[in-house]
C-alpha atoms as a PDB file:
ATOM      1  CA  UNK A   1       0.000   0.000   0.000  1.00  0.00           C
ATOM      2  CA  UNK A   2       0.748   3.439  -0.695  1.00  0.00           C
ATOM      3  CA  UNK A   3       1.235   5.983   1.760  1.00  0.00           C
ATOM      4  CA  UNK A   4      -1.664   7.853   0.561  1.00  0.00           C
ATOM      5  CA  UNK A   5      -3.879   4.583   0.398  1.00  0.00           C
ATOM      6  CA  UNK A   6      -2.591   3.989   4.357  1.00  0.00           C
ATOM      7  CA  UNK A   7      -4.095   7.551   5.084  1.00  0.00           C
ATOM      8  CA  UNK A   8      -7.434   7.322   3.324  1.00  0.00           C
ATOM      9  CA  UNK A   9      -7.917   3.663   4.753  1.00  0.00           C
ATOM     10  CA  UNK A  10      -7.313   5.430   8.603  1.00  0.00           C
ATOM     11  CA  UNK A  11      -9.408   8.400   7.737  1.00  0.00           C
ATOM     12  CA  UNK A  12     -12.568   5.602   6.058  1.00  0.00           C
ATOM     13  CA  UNK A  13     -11.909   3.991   9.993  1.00  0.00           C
ATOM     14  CA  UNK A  14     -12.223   7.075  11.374  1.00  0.00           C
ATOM     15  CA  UNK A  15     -15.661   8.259   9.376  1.00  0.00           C
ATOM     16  CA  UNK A  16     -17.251   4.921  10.067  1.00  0.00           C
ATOM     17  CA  UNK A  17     -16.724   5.324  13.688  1.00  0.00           C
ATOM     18  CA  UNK A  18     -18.613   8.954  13.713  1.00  0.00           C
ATOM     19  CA  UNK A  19     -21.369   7.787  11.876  1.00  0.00           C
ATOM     20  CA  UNK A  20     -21.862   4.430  14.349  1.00  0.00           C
ATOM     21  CA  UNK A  21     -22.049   7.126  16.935  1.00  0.00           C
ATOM     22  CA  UNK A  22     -24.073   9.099  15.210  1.00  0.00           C
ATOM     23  CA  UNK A  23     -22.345  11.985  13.903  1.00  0.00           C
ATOM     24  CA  UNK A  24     -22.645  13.526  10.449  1.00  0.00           C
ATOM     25  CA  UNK A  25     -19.387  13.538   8.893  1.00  0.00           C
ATOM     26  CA  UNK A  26     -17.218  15.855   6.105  1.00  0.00           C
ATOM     27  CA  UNK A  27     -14.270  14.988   4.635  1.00  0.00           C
ATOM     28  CA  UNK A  28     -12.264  18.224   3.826  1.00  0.00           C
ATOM     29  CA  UNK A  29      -9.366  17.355   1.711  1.00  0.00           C
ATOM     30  CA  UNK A  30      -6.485  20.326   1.979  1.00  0.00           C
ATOM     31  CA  UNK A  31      -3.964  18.043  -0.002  1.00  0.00           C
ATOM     32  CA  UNK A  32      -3.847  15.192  -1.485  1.00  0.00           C
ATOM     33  CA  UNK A  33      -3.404  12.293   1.536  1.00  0.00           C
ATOM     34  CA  UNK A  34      -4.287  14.766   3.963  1.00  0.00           C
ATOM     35  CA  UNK A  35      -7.601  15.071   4.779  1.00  0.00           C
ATOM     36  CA  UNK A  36      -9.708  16.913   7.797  1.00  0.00           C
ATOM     37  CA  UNK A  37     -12.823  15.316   8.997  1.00  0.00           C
ATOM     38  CA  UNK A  38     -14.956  17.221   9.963  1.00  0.00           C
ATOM     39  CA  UNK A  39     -17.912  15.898  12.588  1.00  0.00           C
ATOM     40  CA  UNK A  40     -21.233  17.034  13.583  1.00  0.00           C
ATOM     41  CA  UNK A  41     -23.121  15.585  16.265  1.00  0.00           C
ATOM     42  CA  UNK A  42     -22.936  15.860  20.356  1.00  0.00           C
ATOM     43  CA  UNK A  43     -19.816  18.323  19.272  1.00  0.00           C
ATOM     44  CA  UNK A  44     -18.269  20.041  16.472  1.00  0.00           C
ATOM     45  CA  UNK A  45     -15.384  18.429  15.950  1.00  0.00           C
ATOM     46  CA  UNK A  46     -12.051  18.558  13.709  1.00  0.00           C
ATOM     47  CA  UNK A  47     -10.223  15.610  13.624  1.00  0.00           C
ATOM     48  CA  UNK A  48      -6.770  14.819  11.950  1.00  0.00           C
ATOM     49  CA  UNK A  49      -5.784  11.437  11.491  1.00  0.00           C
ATOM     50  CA  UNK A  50      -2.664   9.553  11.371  1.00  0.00           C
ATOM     51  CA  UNK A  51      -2.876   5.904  10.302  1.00  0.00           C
ATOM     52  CA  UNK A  52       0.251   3.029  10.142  1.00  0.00           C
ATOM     53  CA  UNK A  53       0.668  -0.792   9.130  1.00  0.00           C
ATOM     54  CA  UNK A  54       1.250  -3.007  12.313  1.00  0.00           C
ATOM     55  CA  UNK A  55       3.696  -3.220  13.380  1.00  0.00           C
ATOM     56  CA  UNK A  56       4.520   0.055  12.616  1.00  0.00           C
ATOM     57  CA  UNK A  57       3.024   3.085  14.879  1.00  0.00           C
ATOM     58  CA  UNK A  58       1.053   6.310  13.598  1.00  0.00           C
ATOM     59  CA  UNK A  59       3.399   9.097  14.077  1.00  0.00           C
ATOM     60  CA  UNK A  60       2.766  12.102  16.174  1.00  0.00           C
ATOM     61  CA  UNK A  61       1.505  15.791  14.600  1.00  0.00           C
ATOM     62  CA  UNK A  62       4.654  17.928  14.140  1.00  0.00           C
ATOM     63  CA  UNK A  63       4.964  20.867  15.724  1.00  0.00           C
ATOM     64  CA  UNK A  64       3.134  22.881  12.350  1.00  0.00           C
ATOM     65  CA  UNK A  65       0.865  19.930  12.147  1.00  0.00           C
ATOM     66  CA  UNK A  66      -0.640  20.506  15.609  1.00  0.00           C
ATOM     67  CA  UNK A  67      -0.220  24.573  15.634  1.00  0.00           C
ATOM     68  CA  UNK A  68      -2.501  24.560  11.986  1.00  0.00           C
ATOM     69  CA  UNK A  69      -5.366  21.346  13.309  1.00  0.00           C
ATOM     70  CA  UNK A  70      -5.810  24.090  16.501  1.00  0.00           C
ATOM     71  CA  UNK A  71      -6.111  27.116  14.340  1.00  0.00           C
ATOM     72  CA  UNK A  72      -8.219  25.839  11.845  1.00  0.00           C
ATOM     73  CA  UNK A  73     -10.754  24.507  14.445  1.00  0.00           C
ATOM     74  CA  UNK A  74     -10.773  27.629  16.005  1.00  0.00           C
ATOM     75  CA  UNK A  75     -11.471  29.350  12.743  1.00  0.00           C
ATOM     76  CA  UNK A  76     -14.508  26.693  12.817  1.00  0.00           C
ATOM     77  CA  UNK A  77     -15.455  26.360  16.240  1.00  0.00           C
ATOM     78  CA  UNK A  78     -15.047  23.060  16.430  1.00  0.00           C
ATOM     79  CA  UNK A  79     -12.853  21.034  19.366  1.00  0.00           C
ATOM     80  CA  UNK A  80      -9.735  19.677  17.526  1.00  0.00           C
ATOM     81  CA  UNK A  81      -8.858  15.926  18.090  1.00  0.00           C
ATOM     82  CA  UNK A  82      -6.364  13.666  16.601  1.00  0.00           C
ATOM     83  CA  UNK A  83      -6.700  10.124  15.535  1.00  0.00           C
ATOM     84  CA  UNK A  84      -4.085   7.362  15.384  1.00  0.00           C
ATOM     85  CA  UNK A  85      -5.123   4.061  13.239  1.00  0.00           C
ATOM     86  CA  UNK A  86      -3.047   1.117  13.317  1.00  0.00           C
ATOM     87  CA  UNK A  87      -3.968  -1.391  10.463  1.00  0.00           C
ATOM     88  CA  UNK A  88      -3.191  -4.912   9.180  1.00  0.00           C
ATOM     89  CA  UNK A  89      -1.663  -5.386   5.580  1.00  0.00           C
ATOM     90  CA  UNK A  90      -5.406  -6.163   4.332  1.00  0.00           C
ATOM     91  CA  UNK A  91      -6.575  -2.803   5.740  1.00  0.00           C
ATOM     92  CA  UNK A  92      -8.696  -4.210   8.838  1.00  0.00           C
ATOM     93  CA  UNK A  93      -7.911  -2.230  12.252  1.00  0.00           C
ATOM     94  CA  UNK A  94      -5.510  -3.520  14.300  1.00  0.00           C
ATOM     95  CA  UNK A  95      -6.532  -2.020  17.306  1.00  0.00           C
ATOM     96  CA  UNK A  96      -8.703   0.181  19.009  1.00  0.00           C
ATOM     97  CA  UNK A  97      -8.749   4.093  17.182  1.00  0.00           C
ATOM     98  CA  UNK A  98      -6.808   6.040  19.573  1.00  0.00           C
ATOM     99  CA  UNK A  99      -8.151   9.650  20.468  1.00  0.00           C
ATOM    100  CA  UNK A 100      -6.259  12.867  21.672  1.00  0.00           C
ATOM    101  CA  UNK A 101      -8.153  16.340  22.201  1.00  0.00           C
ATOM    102  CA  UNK A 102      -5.866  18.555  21.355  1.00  0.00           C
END
């Protein structure tokens, strides 16, 4: 898999999860493999994600990574959250997502 097939696979995880918990979700691509979600439901919410192959780890936000998730949910008054997805080779979730409010 491609590094930009990894991300969208973590970001499907991620949208699947809002709408199980009933959220109404927006994917806001900025660049290609990089992709907001935006979710609407008990809270506004931004969410970046970060996804890796097991047994690999999803990496942390850089510094510029974190400073422009805040601003922009700011901008949109929405609570800013990251994701980190750990996947199989097939695509499947390895684990639990793994949240951080930011």
């Amino acid at each position: 898999m491609t590094p930009a097939q990894i991300g969208k696979i973590g970001e499907h995880h991620v949208a699947t999860w809002f709408q199980l918990n009933g959220y109404t979700v927006t994917l806001n691509a900025r660049l290609p493999g990089s992709t907001d979600i935006e979710a609407d439901g008990r809270a506004a919410i931004l969410v970046q994600v970060k996804t890796a192959v097991h047994p690999e780890e999803p990496a942390d936000l850089s510094a510029d990574e974190l400073r422009n998730i805040r601003s922009r949910a700011a901008d949109a008054r929405r609570t800013a959250y990251m994701a980190k997805v750990t996947i199989n080779a097939s695509g499947g979730l390895v684990r639990d997502i793994r949240w951080t409010r930011l």
